[in-house]
Protein backbone atom coordinates (compact mmCIF):
# COMPACT_ATOMS: atom_id res chain seq x y z
CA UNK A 1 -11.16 90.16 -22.02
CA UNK A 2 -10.67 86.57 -22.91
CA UNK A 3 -8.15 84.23 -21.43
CA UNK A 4 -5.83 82.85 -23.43
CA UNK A 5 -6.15 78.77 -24.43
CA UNK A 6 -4.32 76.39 -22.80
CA UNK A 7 -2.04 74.61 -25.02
CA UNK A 8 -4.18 71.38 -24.31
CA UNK A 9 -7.22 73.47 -25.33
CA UNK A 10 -5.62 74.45 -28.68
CA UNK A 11 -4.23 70.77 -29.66
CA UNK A 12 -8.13 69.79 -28.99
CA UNK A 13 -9.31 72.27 -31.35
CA UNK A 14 -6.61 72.09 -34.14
CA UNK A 15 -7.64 68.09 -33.99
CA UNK A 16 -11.25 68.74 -34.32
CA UNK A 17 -11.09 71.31 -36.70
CA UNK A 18 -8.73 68.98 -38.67
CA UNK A 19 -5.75 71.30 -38.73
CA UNK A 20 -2.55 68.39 -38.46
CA UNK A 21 0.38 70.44 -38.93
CA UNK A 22 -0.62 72.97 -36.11
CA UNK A 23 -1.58 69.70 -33.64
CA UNK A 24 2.06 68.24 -34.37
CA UNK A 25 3.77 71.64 -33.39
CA UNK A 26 1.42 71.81 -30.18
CA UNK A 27 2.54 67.72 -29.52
CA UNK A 28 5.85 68.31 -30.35
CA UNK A 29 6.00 71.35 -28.14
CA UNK A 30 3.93 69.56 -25.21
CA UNK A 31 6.63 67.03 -25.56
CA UNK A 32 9.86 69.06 -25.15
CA UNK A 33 8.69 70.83 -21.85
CA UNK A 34 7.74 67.54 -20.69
CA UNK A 35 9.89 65.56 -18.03
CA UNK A 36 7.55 62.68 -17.35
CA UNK A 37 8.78 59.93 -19.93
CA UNK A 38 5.15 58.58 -19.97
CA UNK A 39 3.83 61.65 -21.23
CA UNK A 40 6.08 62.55 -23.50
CA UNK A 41 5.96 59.15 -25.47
CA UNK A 42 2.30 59.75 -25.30
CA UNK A 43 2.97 63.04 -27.13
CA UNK A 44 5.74 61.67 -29.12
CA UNK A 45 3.62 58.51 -30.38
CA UNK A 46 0.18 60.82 -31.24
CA UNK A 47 2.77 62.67 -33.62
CA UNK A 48 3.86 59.63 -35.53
CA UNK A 49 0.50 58.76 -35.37
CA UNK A 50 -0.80 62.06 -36.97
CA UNK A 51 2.39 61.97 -39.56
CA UNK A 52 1.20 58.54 -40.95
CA UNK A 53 -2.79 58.36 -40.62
CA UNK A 54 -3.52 61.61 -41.87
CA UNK A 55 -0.79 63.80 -42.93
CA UNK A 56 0.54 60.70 -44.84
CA UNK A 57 4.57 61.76 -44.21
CA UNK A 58 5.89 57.85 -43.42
CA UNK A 59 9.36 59.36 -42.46
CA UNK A 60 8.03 61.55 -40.43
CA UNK A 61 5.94 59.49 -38.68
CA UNK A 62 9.07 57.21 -38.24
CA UNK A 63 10.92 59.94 -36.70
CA UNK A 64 8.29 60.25 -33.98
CA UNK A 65 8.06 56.86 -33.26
CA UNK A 66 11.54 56.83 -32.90
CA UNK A 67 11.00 59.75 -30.74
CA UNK A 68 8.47 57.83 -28.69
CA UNK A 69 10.79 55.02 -28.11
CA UNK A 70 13.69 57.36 -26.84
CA UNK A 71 10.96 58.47 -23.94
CA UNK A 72 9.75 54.44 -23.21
CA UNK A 73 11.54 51.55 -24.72
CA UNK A 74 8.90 49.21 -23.12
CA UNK A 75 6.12 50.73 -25.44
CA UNK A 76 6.97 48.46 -28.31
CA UNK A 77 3.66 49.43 -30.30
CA UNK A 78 6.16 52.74 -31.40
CA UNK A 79 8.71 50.09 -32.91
CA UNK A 80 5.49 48.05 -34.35
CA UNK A 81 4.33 50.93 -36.46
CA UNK A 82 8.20 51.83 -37.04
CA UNK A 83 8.17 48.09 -38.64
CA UNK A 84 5.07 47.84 -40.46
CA UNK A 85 5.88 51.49 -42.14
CA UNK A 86 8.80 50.89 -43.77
CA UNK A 87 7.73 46.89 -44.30
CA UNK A 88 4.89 48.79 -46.40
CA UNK A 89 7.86 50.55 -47.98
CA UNK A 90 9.93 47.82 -48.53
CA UNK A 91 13.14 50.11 -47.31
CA UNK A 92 14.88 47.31 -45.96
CA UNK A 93 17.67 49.55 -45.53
CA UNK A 94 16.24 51.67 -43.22
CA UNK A 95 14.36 48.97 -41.45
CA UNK A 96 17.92 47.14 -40.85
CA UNK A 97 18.86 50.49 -39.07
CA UNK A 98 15.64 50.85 -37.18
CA UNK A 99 16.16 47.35 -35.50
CA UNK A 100 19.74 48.44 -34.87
CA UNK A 101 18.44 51.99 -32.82
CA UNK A 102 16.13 49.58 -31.04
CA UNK A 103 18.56 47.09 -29.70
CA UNK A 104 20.40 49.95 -28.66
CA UNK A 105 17.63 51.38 -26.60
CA UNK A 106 17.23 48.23 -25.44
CA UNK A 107 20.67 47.32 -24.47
CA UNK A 108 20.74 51.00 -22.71
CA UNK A 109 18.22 49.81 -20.62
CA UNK A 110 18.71 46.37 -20.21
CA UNK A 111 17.43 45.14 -16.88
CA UNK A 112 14.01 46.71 -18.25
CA UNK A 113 13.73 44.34 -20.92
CA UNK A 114 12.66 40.95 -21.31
CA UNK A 115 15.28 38.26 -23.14
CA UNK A 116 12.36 37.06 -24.93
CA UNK A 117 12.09 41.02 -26.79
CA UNK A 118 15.92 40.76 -27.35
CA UNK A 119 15.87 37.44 -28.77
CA UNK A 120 13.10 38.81 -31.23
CA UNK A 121 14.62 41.20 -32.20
CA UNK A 122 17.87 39.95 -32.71
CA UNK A 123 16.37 37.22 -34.76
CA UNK A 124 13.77 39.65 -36.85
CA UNK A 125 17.00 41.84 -37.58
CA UNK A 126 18.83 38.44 -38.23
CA UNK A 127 15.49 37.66 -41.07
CA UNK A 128 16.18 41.27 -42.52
CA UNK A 129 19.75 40.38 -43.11
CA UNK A 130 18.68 36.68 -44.35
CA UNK A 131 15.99 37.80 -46.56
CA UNK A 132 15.78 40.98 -47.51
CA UNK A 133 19.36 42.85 -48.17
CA UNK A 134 21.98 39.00 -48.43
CA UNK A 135 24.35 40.07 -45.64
CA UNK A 136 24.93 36.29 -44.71
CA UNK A 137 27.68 37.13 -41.96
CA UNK A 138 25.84 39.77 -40.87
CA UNK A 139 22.37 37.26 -40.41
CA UNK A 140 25.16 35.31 -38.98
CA UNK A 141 26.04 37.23 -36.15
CA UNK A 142 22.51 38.44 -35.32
CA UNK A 143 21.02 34.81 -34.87
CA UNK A 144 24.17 34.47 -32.35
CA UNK A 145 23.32 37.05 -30.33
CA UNK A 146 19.78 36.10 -30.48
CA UNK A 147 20.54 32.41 -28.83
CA UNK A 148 22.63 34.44 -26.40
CA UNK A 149 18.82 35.06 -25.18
CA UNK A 150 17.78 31.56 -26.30
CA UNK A 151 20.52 29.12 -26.28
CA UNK A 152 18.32 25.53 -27.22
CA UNK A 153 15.95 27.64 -29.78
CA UNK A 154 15.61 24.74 -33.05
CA UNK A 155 14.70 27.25 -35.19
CA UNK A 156 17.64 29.94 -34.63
CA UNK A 157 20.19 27.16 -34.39
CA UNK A 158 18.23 25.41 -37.57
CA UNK A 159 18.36 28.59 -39.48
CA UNK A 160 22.08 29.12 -38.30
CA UNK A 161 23.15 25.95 -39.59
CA UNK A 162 21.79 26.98 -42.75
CA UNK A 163 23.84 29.50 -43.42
CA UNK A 164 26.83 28.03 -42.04
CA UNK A 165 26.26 26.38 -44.70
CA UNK A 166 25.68 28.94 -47.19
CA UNK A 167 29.08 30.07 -46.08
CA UNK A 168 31.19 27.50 -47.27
């Protein structure tokens, strides 16, 4: 009588034989019974990766970035994909939000994260604002909080004074 496969041994032969959908519910399952954060975004991040490189569903390789993140904010390469997908996409609406989730991840874990990250992406949310949808306040108050990370930046308070400017 033969053993059953380990669930390792099936997501290794549902990836070589090509079969996506079954190696995302294997991941995906992997990753719910799994407590170590590590592994899981491992799991999580191989899913988004799957979604976008060859089951070509963008949103739902978003959603397992995002997924990825919630296990390890530090692994920004999750939030890079995250970016460059819906950059691709031009949905600045939905990037806008992703930087928002982020910066709450990464004020949730604060002491884990460098001000230099914070200050990026406070300012990269602050350039979505700027360019991409016109909020001008909003812009506005996201190049603020950035130079709460770097207070004597010339290019946030240049770019500030700009649209203090705008403003009036």
């Amino acid at each position: 009588m033969k053993t059953p496969l380990t669930r390792s041994e099936q997501l290794s032969g549902h990836m070589k034989a090509g079969r996506w959908n079954e190696a995302v519910a294997v991941l995906d399952e992997l990753a719910e019974n799994e407590s170590d954060p590590a592994k899981r975004f491992k799991y999580r991040y191989t899913v988004g990766v799957i979604e976008r490189d060859k089951i070509g569903d963008h949103q739902a390789a978003v959603r397992a970035f995002d997924a990825a993140l919630d296990a390890n904010v530090l692994e920004m390469k999750a939030f890079e994909a995250i970016e460059q997908i819906l950059t691709e996409q031009q949905d600045w609406n939905e990037l806008e939000r992703a930087y928002r989730r982020m910066l709450r991840r990464v004020l949730e874990n604060d002491d884990l994260v460098s001000d230099d990250i914070k200050a990026l992406l406070w300012q990269n949310l602050g350039d979505v604002y700027r360019r991409r949808l016109d909020h001008v306040q909003s812009a506005i108050q996201a190049y603020e909080a950035a130079l709460q990370y770097k207070p004597d930046d010339p290019v946030l308070l240049a770019i500030l004074s700009e649209l203090e400017k705008m403003k009036r």
